[in-house]
Protein backbone atom coordinates (compact mmCIF):
# COMPACT_ATOMS: atom_id res chain seq x y z
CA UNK A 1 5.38 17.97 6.59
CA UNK A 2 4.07 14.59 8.67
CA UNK A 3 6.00 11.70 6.96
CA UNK A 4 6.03 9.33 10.41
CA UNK A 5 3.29 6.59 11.27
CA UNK A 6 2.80 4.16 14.05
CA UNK A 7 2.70 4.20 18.30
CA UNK A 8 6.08 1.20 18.66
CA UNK A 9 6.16 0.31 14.70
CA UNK A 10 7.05 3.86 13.72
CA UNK A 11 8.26 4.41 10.08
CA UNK A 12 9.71 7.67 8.84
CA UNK A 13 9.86 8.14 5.26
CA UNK A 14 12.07 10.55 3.58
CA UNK A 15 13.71 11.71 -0.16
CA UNK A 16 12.20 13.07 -3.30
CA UNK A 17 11.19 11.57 -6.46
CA UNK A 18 14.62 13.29 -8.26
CA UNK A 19 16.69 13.74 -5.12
CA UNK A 20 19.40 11.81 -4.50
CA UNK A 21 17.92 8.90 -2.61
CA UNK A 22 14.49 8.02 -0.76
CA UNK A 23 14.05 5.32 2.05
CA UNK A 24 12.83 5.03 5.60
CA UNK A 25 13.53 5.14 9.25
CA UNK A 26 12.46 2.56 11.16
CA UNK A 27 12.13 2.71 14.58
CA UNK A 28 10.81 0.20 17.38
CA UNK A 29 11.88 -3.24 16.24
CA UNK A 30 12.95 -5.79 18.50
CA UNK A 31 16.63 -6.66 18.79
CA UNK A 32 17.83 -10.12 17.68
CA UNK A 33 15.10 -10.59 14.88
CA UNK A 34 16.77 -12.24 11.77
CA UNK A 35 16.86 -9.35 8.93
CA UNK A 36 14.63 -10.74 6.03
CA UNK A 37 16.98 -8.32 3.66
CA UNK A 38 16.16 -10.73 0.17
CA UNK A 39 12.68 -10.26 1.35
CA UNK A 40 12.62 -6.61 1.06
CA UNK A 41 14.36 -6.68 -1.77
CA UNK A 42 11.66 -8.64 -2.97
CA UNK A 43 9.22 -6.41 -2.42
CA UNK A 44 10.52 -3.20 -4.10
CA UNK A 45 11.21 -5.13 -6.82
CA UNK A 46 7.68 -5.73 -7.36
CA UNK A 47 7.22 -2.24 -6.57
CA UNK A 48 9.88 -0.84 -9.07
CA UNK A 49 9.45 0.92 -12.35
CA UNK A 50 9.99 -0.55 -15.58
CA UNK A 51 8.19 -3.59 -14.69
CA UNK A 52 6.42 -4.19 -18.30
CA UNK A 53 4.76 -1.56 -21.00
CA UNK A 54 1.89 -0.66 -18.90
CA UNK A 55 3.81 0.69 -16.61
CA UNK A 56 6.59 4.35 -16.13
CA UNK A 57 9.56 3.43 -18.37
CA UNK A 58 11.67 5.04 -15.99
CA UNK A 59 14.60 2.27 -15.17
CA UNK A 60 15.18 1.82 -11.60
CA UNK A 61 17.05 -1.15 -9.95
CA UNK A 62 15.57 -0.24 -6.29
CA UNK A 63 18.13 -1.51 -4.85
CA UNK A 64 18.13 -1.33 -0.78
CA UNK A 65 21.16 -0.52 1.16
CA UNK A 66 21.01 -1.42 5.40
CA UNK A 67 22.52 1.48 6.60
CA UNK A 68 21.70 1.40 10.34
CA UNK A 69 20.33 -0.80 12.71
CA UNK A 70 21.33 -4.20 11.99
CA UNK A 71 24.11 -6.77 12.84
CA UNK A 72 25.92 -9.72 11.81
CA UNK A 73 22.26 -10.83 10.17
CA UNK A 74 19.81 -9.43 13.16
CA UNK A 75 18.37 -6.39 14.41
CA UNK A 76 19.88 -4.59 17.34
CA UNK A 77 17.03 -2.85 18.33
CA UNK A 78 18.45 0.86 17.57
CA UNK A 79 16.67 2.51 14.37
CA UNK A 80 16.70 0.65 11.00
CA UNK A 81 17.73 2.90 8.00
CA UNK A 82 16.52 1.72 4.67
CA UNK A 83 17.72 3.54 1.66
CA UNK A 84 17.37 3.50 -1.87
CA UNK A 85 19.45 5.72 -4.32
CA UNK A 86 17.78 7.07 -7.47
CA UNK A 87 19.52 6.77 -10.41
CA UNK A 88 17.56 7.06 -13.69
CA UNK A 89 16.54 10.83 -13.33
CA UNK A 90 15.39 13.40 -15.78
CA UNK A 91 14.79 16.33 -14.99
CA UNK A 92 14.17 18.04 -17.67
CA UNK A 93 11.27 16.63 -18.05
CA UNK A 94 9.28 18.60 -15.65
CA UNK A 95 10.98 22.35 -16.87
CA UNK A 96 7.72 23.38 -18.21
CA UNK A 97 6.03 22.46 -14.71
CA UNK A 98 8.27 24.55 -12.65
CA UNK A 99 5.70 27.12 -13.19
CA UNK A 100 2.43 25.16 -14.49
CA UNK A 101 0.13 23.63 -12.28
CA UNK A 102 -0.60 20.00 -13.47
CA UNK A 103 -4.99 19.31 -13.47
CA UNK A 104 -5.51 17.42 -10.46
CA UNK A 105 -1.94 17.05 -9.44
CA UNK A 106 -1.19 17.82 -5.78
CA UNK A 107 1.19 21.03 -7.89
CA UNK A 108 -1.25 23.53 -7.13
CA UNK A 109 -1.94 22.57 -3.50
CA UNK A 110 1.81 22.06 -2.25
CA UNK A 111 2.56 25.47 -3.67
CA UNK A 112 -0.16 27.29 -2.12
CA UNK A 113 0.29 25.31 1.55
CA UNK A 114 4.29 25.69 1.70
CA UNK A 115 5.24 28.89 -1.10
CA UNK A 116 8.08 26.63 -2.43
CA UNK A 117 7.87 23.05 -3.67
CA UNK A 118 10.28 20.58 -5.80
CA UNK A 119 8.58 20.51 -8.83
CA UNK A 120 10.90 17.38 -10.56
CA UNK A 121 9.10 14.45 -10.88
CA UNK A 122 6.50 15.85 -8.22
CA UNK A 123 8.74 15.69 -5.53
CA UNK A 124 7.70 14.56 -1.83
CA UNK A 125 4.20 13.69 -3.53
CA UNK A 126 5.26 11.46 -6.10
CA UNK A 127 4.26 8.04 -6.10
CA UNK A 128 8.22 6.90 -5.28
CA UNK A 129 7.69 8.22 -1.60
CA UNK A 130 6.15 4.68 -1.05
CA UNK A 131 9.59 3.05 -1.51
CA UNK A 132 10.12 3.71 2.19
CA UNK A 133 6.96 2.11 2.90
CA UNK A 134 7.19 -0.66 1.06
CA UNK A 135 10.74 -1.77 2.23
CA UNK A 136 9.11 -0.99 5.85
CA UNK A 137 6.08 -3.01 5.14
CA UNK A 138 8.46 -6.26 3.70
CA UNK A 139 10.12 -6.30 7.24
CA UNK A 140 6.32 -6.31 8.50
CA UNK A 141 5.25 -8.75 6.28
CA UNK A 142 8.30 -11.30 7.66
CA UNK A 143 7.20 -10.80 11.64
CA UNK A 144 3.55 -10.81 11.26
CA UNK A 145 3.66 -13.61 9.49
CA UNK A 146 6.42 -15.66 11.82
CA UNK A 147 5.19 -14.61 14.69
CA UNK A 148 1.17 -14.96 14.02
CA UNK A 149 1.20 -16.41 10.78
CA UNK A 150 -0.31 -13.55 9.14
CA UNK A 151 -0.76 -13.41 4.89
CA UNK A 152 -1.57 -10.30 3.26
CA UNK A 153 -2.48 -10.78 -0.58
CA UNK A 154 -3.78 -7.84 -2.70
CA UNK A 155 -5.01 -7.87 -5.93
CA UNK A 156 -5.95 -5.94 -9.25
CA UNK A 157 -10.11 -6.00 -8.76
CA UNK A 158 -10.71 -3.61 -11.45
CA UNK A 159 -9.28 -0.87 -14.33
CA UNK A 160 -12.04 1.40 -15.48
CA UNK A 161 -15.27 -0.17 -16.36
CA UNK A 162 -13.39 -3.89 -16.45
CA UNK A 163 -14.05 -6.11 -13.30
CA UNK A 164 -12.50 -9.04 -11.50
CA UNK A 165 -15.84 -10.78 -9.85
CA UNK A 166 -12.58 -12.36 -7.98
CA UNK A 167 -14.45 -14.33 -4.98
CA UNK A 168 -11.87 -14.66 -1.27
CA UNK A 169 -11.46 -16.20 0.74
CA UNK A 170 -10.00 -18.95 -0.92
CA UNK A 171 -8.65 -17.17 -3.86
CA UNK A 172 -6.07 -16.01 -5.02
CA UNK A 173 -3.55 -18.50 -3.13
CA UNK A 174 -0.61 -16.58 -3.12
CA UNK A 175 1.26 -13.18 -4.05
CA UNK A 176 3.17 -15.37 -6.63
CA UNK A 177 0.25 -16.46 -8.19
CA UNK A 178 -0.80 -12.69 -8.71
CA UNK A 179 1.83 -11.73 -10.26
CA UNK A 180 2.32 -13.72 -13.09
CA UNK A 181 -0.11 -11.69 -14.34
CA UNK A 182 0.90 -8.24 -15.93
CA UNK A 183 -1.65 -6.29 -14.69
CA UNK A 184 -2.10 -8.22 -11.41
CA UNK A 185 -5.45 -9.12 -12.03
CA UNK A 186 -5.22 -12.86 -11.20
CA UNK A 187 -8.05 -13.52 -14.03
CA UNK A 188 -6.88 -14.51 -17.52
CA UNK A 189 -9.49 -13.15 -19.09
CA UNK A 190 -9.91 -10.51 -17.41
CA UNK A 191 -6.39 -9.71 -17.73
CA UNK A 192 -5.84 -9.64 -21.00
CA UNK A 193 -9.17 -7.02 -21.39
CA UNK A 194 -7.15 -4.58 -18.87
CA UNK A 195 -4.06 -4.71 -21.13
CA UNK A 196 -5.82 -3.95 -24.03
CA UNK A 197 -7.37 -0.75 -21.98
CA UNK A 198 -4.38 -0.01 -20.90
CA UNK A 199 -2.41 0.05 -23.64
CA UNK A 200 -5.11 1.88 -25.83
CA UNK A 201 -4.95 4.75 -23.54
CA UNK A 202 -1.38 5.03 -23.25
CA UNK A 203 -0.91 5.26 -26.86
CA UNK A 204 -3.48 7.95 -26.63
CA UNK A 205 -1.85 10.05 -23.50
CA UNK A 206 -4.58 9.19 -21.11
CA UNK A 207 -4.97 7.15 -17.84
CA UNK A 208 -7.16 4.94 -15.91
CA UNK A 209 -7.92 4.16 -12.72
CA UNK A 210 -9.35 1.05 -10.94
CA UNK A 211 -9.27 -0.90 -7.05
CA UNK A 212 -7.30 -2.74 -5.35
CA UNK A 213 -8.56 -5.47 -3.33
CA UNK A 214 -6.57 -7.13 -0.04
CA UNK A 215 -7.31 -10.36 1.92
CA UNK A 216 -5.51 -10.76 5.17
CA UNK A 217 -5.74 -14.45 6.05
CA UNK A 218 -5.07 -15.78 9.64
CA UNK A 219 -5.69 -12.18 11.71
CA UNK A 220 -6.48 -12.91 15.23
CA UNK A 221 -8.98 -11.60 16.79
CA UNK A 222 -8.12 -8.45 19.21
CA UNK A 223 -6.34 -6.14 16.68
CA UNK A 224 -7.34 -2.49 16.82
CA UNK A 225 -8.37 -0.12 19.80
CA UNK A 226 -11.60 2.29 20.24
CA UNK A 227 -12.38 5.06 19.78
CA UNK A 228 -10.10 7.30 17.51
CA UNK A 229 -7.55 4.42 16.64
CA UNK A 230 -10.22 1.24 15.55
CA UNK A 231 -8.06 -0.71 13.11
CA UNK A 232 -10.27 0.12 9.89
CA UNK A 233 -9.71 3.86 10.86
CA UNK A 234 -6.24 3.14 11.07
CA UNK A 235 -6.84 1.07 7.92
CA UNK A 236 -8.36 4.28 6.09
CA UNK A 237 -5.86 6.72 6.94
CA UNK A 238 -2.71 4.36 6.19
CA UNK A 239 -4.45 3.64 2.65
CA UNK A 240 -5.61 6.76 1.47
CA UNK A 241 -2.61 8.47 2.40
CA UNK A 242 -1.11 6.49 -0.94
CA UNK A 243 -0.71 9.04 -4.04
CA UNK A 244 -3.88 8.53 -6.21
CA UNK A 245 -5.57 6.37 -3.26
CA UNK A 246 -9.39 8.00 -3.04
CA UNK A 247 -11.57 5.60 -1.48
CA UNK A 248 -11.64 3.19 1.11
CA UNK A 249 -13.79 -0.02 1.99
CA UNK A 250 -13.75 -2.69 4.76
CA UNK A 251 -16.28 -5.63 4.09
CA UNK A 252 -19.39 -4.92 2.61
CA UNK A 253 -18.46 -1.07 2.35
CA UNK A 254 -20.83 0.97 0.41
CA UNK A 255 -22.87 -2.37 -1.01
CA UNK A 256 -23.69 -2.89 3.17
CA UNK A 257 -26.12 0.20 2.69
CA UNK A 258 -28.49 -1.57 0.79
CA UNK A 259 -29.05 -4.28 2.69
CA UNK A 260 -31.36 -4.86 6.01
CA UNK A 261 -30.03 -5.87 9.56
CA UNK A 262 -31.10 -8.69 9.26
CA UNK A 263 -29.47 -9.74 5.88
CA UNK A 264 -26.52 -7.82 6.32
CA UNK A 265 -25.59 -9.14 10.62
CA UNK A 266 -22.38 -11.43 10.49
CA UNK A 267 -24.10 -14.60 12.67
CA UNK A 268 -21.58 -16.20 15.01
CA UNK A 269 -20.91 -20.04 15.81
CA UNK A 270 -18.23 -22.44 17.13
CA UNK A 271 -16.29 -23.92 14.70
CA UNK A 272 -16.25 -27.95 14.95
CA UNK A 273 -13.45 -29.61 16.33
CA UNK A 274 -12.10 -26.01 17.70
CA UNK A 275 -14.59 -24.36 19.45
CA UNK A 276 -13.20 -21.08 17.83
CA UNK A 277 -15.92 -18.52 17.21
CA UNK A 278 -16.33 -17.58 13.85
CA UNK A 279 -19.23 -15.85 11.82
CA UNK A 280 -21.28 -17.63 8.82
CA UNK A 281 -20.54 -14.45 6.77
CA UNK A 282 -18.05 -11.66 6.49
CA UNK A 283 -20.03 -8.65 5.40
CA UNK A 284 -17.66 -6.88 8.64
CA UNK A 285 -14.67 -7.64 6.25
CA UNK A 286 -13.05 -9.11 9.77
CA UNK A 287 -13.61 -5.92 11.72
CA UNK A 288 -16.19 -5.12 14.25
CA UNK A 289 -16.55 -2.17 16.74
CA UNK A 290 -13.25 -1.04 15.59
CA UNK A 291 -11.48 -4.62 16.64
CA UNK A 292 -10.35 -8.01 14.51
CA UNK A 293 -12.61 -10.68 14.81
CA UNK A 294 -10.32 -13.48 13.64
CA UNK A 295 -12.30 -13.26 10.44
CA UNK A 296 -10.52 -13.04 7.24
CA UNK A 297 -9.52 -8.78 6.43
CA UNK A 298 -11.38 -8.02 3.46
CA UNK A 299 -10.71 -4.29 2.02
CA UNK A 300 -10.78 -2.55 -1.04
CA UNK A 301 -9.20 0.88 -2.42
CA UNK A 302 -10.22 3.21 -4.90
CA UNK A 303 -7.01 4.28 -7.17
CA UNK A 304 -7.88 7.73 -9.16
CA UNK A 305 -6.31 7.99 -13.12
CA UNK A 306 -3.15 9.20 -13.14
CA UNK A 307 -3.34 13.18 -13.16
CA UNK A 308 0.34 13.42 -15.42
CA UNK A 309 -1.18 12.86 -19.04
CA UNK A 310 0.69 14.02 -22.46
CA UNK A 311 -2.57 15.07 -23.45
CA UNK A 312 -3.39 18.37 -23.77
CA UNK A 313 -5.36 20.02 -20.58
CA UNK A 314 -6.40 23.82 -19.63
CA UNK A 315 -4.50 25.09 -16.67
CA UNK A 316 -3.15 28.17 -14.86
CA UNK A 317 0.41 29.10 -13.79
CA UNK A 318 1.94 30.65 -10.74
CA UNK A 319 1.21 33.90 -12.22
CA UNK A 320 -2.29 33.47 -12.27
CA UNK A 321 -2.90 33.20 -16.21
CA UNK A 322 -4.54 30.85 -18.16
CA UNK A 323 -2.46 28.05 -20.41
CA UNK A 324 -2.21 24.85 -21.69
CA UNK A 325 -0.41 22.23 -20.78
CA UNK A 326 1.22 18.89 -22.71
CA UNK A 327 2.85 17.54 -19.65
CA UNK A 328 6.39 14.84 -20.69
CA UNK A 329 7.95 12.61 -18.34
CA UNK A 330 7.41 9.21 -17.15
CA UNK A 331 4.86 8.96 -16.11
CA UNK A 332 2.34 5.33 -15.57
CA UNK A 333 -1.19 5.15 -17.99
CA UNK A 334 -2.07 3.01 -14.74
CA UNK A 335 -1.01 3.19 -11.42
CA UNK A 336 -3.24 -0.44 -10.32
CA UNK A 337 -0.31 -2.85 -11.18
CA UNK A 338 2.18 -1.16 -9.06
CA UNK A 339 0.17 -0.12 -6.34
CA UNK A 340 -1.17 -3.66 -5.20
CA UNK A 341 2.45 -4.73 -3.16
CA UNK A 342 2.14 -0.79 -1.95
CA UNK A 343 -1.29 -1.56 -0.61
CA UNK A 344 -0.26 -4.83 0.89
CA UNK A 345 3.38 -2.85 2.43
CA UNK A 346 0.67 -0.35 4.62
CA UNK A 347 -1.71 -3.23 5.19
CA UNK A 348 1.06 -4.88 7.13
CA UNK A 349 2.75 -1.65 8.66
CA UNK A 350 -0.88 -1.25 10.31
CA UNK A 351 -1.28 -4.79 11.22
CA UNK A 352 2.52 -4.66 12.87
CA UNK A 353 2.13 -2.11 15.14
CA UNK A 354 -1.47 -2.85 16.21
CA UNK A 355 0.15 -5.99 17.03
CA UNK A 356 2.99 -4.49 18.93
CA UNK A 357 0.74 -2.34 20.63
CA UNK A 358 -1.92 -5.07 21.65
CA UNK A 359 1.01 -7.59 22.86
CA UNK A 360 2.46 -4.66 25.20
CA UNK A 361 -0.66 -4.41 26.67
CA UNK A 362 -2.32 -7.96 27.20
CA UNK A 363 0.10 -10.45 27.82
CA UNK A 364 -2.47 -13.49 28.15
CA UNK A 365 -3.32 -12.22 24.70
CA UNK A 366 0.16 -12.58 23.49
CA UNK A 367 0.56 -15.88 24.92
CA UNK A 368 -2.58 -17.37 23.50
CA UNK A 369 -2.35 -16.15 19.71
CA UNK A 370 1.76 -15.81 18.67
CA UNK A 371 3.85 -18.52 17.89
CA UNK A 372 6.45 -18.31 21.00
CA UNK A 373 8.95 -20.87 19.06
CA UNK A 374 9.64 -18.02 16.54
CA UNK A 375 10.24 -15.40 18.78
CA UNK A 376 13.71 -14.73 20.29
CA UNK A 377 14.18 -13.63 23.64
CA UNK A 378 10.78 -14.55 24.90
């Protein structure tokens, strides 16, 4: 079962929804880098269950233990082990699903690929797999933006039929800022129609689904290789391998197809008082031939409704008969809230070792775009 990604940055995720712990593995950092440990903590706490009512009531602290890899403060350049110990488990819950596939759940499909599969809580495909991700991605987040002064920000865009019209690139301003808001939708209005959806179909034992929008401010250009690893292919991959994640866009995405050439071309031009080259429009969403363009990242992903509903739904078992199923648990009415510091977490794991990979290889590149003062041991 693949659970590594990245060529230098290379995470390894690991653990269960109901197992004793989850966390990560990560391998290829620098030694002497200061550990940003609040910082990751800061992140899976945004990340954590329990948040608010639209979210799982399940209770967990998320608390992150260092268990390898660092030293009096710093990296020592051996592997990083993250962990996280689960604590508010119950599985009981999921009895009736030892045997019944849940509609649209990936049930079905790990039992016919592997004969055997940990049916608590949904196991390796559970949504709490991206724990190791995200406490990867904060210690991404703290180089890239240190070192090239990199800021990711996602965003609730939309829930259902209910949309943002949120304009980048010069809003919203910060993570903070989006998260005052419960549903993460940085628009009060818009907001408050989202947590009346929500809400409404949670008392109802339904779901919703939505997208997730991300800016990445500051990317130089030079990020991202052709053929088979361009950075929005890399992009694509790291996002839709999220539980519920089922479309991807960079830019313009599927709106791009109904434009002309003509309308749709990013036109370049030196920037006054730089000279840097920059486009009059973004409809590349910062990407071009598979490379950054020092643009502003502009993607969007498409989050599915959550398939674990307490309404009832027509199903089969493993014994190939027909039944019915009124799934308990914990289970979120809306994944959108918690996956937007997810999204940002593989954003940044992408974005770190494309970096990595691109300062191996050009040095003149590395010189020109990081910030040597906040680099040790160059």
């Amino acid at each position: 079962m693949p659970s590594s990604w990245g060529k230098i940055f290379r995470v390894s995720t690991y653990g269960e929804s109901h197992g004793v712990s989850v966390g990560v593995v990560i391998d290829g950092v620098p030694a002497g880098l200061p550990f940003p440990a609040e910082e990751i903590q800061r992140d899976l706490t945004r990340r954590r269950p329990g948040q608010n009512d639209l979210t799982t009531p399940r209770d967990e602290e998320d608390r992150v233990m260092v268990e390898s890899g660092v030293f009096e403060g710093k990296t020592t350049g051996s592997p990083i082990l993250l962990k996280v110990n689960n604590k508010n488990t119950i599985g009981a819950d999921y009895d009736e699903m030892a045997h019944v596939f849940r509609p649209s759940h990936a049930d079905y499909t790990y039992s016919e690929k592997y004969g055997h599969r940990a049916h608590v809580g949904g196991g390796r495909s559970s949504v709490r797999e991206t724990i190791g991700r995200v406490a990867a991605g904060g210690l991404a987040r703290v180089i890239l933006k240190r070192e090239l002064g990199i800021e990711t920000i996602a965003w609730v865009d939309s829930v259902g039929q209910i949309d943002s019209n949120i304009a980048e690139p010069q809003f919203p301003p910060s993570r903070e800022f989006v998260d005052q808001f419960p549903t993460r939708c940085p628009d009060k209005n818009v907001n408050d129609q989202m947590e009346t959806l929500i809400r409404k179909l949670r008392d109802e034992g339904d779901s919703v689904g939505g997208v997730v929008k991300a800016i990445v401010r500051n990317l130089p250009p030079g990020l991202g290789d052709p053929v088979y690893d361009k950075l929005d292919a890399d992009l694509a991959k790291a996002l839709l391998s999220i539980s519920a994640c089922k479309g991807f866009e960079v830019g313009s995405g599927f709106s791009g197809t109904r434009q002309t050439g003509s309308i749709h071309n990013d036109e370049f031009y030196l920037e006054d008082g730089t000279g840097k080259v920059k486009t009059r429009t973004n409809n590349s969403g910062g990407i071009q031939g598979g490379i950054s363009n020092g643009m502003d990242l502009v993607v969007r992903a498409a989050f599915k409704p959550t398939s674990t509903i307490k309404k009832e739904q027509k199903t089969v078992n493993d014994q190939n008969e027909e039944t019915v199923l009124k799934a308990k648990g914990r289970h979120d009415p809306c994944v959108l809230p918690r996956a937007v510091p997810i999204v940002e977490a593989v954003i940044n794991l992408v974005l770190i070792d494309a970096y990595f990979y691109q300062r191996s290889l050009q040095p003149k590149w590395f010189l020109k775009y990081a910030n040597l003062d906040n680099i040790p041991n160059q």
